[in-house]
PDB file of N, CA and C in Angstrom:
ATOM      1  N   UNK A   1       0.838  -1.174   0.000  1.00  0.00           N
ATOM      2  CA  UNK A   1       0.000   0.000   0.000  1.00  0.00           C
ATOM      3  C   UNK A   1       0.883   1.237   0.000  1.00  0.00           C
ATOM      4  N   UNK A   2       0.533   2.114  -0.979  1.00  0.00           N
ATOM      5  CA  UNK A   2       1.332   3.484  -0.905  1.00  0.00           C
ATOM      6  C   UNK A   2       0.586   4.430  -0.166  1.00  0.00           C
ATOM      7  N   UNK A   3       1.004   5.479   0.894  1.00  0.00           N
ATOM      8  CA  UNK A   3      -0.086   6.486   1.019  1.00  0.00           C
ATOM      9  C   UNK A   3       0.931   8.218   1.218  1.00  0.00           C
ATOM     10  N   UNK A   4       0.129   8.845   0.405  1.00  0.00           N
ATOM     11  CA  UNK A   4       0.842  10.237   0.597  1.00  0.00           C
ATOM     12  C   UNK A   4      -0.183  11.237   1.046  1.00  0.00           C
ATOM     13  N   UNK A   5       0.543  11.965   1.903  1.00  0.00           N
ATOM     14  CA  UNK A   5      -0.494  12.889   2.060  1.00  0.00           C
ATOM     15  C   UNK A   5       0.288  14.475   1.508  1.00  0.00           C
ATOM     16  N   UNK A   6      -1.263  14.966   0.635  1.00  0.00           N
ATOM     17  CA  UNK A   6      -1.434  15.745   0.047  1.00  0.00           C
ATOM     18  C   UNK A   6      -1.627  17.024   0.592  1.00  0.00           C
ATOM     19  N   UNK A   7      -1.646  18.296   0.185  1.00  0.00           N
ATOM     20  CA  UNK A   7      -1.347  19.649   0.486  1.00  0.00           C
ATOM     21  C   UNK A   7      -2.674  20.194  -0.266  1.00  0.00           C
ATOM     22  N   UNK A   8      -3.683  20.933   0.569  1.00  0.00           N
ATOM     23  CA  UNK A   8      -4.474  21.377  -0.519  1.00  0.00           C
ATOM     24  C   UNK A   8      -4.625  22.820   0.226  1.00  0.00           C
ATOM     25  N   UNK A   9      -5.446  23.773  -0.083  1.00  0.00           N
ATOM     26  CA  UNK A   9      -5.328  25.141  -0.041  1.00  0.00           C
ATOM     27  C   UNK A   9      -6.147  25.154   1.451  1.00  0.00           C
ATOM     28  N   UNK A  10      -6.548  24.397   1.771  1.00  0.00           N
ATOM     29  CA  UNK A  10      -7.429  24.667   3.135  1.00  0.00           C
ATOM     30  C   UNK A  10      -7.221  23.571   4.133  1.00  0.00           C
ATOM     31  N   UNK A  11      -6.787  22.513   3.786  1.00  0.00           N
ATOM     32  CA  UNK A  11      -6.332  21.484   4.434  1.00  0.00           C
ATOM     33  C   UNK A  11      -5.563  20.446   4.035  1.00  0.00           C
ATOM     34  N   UNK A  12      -5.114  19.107   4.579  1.00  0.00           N
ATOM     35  CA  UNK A  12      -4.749  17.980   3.868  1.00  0.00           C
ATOM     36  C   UNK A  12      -5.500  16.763   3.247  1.00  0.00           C
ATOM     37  N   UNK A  13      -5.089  16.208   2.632  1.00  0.00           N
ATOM     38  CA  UNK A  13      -5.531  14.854   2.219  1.00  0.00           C
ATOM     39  C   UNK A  13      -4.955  13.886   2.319  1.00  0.00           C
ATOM     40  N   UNK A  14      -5.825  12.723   2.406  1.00  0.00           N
ATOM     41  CA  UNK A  14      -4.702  11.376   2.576  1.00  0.00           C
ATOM     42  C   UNK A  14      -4.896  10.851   1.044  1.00  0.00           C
ATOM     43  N   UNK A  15      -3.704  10.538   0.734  1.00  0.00           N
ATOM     44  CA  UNK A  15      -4.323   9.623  -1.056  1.00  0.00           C
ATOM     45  C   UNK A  15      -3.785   7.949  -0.625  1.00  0.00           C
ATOM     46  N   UNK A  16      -4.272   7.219  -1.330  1.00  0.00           N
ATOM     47  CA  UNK A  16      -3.914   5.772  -0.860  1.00  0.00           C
ATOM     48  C   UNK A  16      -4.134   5.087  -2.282  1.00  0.00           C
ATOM     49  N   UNK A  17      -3.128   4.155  -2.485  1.00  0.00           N
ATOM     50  CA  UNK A  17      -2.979   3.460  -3.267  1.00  0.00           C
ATOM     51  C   UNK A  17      -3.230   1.894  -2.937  1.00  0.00           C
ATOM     52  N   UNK A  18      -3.694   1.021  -3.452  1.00  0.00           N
ATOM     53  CA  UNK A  18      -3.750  -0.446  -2.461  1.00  0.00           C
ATOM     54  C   UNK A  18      -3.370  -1.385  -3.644  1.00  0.00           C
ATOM     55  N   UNK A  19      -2.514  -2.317  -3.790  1.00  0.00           N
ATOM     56  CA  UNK A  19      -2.564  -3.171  -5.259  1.00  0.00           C
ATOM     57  C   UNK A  19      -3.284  -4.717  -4.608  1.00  0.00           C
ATOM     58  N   UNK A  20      -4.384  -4.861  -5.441  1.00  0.00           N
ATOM     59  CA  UNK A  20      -5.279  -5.722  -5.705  1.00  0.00           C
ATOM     60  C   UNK A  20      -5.116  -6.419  -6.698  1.00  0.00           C
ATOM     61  N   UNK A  21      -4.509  -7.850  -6.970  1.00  0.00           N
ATOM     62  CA  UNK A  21      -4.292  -8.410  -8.100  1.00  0.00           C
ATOM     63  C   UNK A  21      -3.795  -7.270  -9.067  1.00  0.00           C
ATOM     64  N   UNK A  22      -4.290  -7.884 -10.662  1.00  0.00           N
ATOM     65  CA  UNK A  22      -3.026  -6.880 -10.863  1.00  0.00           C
ATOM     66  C   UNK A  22      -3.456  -5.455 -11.127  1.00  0.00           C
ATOM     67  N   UNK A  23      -4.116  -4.919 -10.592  1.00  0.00           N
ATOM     68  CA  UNK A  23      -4.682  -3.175 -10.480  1.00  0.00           C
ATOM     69  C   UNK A  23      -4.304  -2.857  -9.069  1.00  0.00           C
ATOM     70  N   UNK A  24      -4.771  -1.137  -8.946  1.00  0.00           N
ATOM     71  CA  UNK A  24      -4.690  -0.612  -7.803  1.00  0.00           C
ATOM     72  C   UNK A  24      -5.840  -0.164  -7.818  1.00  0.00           C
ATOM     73  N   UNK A  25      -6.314  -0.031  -6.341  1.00  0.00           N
ATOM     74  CA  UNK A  25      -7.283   0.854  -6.055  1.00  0.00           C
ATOM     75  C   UNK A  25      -6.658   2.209  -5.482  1.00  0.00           C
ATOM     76  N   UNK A  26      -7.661   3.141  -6.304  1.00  0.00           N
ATOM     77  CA  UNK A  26      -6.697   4.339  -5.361  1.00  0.00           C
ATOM     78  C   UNK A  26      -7.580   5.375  -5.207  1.00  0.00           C
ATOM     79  N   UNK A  27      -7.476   5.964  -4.119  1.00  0.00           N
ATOM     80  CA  UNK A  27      -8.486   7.214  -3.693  1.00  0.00           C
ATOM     81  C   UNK A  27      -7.848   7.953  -3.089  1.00  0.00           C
ATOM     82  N   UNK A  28      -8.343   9.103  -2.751  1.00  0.00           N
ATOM     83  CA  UNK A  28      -7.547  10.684  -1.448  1.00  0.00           C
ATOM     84  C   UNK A  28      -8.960  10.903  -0.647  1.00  0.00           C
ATOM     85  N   UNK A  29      -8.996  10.342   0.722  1.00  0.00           N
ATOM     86  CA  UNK A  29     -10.098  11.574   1.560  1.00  0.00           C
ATOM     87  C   UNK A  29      -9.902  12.620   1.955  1.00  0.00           C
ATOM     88  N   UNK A  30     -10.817  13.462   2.384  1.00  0.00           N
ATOM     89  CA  UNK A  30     -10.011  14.596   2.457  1.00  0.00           C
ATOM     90  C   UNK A  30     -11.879  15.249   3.210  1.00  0.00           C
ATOM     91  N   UNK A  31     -11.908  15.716   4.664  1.00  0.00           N
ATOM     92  CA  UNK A  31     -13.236  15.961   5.500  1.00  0.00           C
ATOM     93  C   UNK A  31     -13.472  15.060   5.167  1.00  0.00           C
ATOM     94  N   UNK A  32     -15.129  14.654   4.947  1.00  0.00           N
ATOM     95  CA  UNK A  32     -15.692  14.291   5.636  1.00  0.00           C
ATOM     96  C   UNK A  32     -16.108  12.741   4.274  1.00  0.00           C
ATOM     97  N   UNK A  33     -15.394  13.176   3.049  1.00  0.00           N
ATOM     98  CA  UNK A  33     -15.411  12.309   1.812  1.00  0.00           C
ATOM     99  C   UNK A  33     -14.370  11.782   0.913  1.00  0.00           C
ATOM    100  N   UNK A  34     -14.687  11.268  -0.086  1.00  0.00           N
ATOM    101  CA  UNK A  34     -13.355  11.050  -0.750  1.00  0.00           C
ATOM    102  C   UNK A  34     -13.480  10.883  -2.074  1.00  0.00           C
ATOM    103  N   UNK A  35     -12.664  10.996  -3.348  1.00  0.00           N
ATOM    104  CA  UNK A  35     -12.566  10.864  -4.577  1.00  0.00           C
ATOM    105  C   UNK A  35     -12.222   9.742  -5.057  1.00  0.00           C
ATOM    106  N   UNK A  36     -11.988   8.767  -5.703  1.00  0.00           N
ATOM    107  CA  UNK A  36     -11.683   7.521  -6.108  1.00  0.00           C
ATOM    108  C   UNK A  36     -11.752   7.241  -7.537  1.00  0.00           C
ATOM    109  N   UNK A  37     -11.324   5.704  -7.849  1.00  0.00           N
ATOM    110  CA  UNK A  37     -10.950   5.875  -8.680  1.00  0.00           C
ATOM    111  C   UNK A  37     -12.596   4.633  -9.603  1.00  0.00           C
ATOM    112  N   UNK A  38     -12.142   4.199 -10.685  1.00  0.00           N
ATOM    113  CA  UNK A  38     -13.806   3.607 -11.381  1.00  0.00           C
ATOM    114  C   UNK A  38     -14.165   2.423 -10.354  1.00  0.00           C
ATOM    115  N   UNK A  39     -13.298   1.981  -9.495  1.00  0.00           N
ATOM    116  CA  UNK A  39     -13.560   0.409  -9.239  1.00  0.00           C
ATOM    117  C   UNK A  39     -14.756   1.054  -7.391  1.00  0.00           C
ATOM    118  N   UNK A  40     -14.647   2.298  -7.267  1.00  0.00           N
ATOM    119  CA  UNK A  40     -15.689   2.864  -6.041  1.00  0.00           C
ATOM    120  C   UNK A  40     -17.074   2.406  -6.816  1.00  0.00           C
ATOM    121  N   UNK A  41     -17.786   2.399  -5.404  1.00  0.00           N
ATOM    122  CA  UNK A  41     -19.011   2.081  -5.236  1.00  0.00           C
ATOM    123  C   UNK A  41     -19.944   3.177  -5.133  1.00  0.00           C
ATOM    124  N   UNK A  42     -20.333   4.058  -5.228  1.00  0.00           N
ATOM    125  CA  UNK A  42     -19.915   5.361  -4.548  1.00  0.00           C
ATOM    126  C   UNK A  42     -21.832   5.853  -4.049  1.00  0.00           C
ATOM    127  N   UNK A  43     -22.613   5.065  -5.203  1.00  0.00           N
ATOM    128  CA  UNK A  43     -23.835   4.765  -4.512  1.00  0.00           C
ATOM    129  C   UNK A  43     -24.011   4.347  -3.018  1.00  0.00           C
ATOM    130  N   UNK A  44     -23.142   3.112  -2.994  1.00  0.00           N
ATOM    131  CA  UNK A  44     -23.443   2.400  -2.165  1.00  0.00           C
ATOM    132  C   UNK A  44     -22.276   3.339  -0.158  1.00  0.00           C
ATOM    133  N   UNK A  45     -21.574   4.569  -0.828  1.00  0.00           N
ATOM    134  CA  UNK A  45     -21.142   5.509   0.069  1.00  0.00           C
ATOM    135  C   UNK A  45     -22.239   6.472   0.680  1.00  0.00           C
ATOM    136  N   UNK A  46     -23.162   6.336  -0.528  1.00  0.00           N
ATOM    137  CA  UNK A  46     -24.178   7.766  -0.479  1.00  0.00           C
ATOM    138  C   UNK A  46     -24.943   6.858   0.662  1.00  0.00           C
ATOM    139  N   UNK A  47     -25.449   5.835   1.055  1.00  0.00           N
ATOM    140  CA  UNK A  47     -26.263   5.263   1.551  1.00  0.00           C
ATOM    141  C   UNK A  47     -25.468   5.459   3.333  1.00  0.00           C
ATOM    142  N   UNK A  48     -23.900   5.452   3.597  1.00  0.00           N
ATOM    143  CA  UNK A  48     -23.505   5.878   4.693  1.00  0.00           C
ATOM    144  C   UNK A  48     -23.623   7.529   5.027  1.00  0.00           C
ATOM    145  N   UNK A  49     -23.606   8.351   3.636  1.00  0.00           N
ATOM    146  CA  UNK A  49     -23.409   9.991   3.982  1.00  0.00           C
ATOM    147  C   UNK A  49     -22.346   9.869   3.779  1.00  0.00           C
ATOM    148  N   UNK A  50     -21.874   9.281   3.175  1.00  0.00           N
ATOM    149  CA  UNK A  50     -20.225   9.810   2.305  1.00  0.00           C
ATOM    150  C   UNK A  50     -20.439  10.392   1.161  1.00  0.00           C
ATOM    151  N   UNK A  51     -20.034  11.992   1.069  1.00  0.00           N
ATOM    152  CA  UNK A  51     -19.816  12.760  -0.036  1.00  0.00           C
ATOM    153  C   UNK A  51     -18.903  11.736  -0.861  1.00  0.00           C
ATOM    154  N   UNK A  52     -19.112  11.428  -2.240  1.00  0.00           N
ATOM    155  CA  UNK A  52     -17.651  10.896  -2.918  1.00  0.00           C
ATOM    156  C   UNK A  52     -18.321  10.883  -4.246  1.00  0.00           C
ATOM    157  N   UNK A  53     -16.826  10.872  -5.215  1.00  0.00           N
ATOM    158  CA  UNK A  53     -17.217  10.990  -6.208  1.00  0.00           C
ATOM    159  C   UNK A  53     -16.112   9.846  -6.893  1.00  0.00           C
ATOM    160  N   UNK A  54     -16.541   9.988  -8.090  1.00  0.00           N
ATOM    161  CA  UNK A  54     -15.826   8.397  -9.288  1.00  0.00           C
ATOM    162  C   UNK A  54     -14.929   9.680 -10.272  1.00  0.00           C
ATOM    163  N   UNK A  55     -13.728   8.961 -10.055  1.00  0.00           N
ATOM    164  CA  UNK A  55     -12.789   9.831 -11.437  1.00  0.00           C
ATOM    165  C   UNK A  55     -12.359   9.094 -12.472  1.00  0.00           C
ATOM    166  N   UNK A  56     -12.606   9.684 -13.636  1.00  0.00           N
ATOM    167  CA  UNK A  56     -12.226   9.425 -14.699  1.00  0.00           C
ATOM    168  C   UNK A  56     -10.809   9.791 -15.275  1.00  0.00           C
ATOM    169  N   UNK A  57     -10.043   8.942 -15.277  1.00  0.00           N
ATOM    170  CA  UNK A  57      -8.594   9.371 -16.049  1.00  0.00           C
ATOM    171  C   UNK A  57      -8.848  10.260 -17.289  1.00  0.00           C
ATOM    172  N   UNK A  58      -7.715  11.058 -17.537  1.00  0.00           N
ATOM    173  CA  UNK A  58      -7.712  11.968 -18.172  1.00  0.00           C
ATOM    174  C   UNK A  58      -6.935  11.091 -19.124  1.00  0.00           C
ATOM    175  N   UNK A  59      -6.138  10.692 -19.626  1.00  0.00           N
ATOM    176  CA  UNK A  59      -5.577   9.429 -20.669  1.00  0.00           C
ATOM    177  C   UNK A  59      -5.248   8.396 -20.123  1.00  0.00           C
ATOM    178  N   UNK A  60      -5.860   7.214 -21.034  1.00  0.00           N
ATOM    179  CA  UNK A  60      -5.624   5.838 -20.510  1.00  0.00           C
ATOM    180  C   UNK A  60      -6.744   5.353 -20.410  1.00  0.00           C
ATOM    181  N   UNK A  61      -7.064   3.979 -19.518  1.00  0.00           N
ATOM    182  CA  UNK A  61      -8.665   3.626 -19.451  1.00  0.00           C
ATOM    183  C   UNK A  61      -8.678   3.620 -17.820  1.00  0.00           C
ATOM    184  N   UNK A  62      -7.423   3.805 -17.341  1.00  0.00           N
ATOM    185  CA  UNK A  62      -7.813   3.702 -16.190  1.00  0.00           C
ATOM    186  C   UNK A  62      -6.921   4.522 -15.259  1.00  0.00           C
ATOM    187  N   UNK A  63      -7.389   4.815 -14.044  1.00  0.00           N
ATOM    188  CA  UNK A  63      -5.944   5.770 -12.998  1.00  0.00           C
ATOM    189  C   UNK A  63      -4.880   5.291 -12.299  1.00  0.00           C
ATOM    190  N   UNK A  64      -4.140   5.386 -12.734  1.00  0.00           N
ATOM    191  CA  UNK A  64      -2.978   4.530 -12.286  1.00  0.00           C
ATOM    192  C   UNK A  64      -1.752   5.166 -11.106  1.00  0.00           C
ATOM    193  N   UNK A  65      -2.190   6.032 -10.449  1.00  0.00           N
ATOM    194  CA  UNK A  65      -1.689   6.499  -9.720  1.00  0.00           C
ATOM    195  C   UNK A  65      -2.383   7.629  -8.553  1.00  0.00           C
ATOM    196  N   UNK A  66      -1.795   8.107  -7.338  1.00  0.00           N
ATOM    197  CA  UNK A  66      -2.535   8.911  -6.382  1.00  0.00           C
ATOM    198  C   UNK A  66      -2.347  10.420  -7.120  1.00  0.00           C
ATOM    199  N   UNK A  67      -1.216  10.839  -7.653  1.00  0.00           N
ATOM    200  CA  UNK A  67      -0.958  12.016  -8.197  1.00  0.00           C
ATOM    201  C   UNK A  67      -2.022  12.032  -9.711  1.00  0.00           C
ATOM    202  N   UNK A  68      -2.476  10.984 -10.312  1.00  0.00           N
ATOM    203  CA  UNK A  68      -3.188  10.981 -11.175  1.00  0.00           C
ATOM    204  C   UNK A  68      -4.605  11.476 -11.028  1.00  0.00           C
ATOM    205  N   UNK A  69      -5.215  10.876  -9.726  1.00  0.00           N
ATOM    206  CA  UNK A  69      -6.434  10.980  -9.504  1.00  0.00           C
ATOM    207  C   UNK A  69      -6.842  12.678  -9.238  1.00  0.00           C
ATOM    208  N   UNK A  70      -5.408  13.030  -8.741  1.00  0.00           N
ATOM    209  CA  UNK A  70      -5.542  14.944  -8.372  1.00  0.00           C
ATOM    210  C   UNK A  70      -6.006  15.715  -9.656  1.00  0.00           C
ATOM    211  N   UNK A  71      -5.163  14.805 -10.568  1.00  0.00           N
ATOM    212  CA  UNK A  71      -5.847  15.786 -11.983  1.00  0.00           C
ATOM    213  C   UNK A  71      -6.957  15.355 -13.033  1.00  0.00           C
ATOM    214  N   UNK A  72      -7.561  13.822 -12.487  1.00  0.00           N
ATOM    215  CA  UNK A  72      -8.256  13.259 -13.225  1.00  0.00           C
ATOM    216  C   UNK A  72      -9.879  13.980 -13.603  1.00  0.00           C
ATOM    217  N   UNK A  73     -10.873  13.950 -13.848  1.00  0.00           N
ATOM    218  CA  UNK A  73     -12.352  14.505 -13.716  1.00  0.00           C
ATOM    219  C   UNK A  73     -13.148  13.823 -13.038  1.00  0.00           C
ATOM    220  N   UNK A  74     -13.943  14.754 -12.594  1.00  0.00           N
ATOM    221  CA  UNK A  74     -15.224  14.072 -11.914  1.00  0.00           C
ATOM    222  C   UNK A  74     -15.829  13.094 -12.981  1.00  0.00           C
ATOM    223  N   UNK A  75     -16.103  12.138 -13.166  1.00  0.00           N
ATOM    224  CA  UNK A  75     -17.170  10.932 -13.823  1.00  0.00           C
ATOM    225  C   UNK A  75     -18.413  10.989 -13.179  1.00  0.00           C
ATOM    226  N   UNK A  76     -18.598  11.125 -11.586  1.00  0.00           N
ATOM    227  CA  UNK A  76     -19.688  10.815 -11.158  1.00  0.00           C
ATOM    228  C   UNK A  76     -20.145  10.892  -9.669  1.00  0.00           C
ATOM    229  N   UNK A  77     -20.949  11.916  -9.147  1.00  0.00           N
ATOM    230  CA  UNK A  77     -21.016  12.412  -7.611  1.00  0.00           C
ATOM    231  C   UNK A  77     -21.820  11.726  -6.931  1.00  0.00           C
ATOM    232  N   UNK A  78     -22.350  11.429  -5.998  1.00  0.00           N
ATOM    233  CA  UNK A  78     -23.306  10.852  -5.251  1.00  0.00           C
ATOM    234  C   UNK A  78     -23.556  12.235  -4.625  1.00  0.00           C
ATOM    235  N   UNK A  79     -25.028  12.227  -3.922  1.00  0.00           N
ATOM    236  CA  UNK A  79     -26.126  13.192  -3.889  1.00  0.00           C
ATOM    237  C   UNK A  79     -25.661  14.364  -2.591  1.00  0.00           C
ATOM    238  N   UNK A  80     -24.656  13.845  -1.732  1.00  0.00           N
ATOM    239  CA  UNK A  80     -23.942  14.180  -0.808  1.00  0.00           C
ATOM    240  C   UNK A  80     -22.748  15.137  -1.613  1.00  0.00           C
ATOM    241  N   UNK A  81     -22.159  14.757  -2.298  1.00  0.00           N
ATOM    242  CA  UNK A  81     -20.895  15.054  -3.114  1.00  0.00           C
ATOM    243  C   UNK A  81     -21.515  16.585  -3.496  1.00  0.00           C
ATOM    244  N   UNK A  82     -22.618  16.052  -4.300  1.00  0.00           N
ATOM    245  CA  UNK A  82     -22.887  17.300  -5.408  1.00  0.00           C
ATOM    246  C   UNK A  82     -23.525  18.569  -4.252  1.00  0.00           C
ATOM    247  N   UNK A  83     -24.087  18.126  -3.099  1.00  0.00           N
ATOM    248  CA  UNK A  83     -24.921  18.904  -2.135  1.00  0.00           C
ATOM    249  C   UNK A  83     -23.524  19.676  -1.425  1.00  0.00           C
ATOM    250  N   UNK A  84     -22.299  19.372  -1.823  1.00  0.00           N
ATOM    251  CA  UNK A  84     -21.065  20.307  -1.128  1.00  0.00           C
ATOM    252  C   UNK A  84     -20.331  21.036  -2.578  1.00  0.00           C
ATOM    253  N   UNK A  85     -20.896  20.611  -3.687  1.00  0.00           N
ATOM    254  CA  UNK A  85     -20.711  21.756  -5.183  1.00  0.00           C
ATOM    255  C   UNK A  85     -19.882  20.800  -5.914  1.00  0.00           C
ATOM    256  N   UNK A  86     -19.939  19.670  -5.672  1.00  0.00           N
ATOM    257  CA  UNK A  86     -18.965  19.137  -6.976  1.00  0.00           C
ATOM    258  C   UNK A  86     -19.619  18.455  -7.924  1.00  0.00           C
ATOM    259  N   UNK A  87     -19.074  18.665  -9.300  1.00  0.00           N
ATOM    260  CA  UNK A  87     -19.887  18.502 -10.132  1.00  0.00           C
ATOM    261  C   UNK A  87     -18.707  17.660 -11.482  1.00  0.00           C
ATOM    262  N   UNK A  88     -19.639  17.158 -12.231  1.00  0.00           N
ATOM    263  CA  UNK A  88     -19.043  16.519 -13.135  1.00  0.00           C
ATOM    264  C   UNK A  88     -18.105  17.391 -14.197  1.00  0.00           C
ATOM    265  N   UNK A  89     -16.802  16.606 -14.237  1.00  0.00           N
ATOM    266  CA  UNK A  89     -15.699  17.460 -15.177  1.00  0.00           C
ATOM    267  C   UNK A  89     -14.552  18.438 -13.788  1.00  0.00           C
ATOM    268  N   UNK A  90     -15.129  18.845 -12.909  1.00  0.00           N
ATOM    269  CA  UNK A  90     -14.565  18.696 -12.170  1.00  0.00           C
ATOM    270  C   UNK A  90     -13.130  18.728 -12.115  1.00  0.00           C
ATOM    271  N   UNK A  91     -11.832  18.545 -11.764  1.00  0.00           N
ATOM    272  CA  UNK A  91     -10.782  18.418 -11.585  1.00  0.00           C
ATOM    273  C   UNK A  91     -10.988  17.470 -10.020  1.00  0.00           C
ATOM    274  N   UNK A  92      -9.782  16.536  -9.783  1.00  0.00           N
ATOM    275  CA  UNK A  92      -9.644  15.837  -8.071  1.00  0.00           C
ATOM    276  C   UNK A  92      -9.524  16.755  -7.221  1.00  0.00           C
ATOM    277  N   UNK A  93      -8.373  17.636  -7.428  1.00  0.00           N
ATOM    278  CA  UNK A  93      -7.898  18.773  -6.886  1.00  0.00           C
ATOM    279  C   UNK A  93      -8.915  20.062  -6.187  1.00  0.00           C
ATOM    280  N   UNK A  94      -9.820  20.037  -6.852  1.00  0.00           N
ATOM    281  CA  UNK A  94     -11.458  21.199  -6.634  1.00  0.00           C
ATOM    282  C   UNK A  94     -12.275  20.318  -5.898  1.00  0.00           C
ATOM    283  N   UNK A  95     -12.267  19.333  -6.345  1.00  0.00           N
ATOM    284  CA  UNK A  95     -13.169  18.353  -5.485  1.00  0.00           C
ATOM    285  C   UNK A  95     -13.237  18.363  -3.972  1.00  0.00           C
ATOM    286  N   UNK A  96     -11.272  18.095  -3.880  1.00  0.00           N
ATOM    287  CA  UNK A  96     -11.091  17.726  -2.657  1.00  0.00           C
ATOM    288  C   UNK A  96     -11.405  18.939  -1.763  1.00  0.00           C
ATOM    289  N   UNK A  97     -11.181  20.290  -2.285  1.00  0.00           N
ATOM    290  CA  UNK A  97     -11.001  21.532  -1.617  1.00  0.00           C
ATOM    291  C   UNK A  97     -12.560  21.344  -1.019  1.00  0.00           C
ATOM    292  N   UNK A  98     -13.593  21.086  -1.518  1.00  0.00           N
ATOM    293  CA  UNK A  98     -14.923  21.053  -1.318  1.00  0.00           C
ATOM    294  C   UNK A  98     -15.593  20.161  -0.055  1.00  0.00           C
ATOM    295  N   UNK A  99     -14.799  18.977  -0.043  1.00  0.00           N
ATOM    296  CA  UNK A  99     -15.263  17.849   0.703  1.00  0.00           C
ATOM    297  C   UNK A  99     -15.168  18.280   2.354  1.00  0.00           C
TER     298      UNK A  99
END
């Protein structure tokens, strides 16, 4: 497991990397939610009150890194996510400032 923590304009983040067979899962929380990468559930977050959202790599099919996910796009918010302003297209980086 890799984990770095991140610098954002109002607070920190944790980003985490985990290798699962042969992919990673990787996300940053950051308050009270977190950003991730396609393999989140993120419905099934909304049902705890986890703000979170699904990122889409910006090239490639998939995110392959914690520094990736900072610049990747929003794909997809759960009802919590979008109720703190994040919205699809998004940047990780805006996201996180929000959460």
């Amino acid at each position: 497991m890799q984990h770095l923590t991140i610098p954002l304009e109002k607070r920190m983040a944790d980003g985490y990397s985990i290798p699962v067979g042969g992919v990673h899962l990787i996300f940053v929380t950051a308050g009270d939610g977190l950003i991730g990468c396609g393999a989140f559930d993120i419905a099934a977050l909304e049902k705890f009150g986890v703000p979170a959202a699904k990122m889409q790599a910006m090239t490639g099919p998939a995110i392959t890194s914690i520094e990736e996910i900072l610049y990747a796009e929003v794909k997809e918010a759960n009802t919590h996510a979008v109720g703190k302003g994040i919205v699809k297209g998004m940047i990780g980086k805006e996201a996180l400032e929000l959460l």
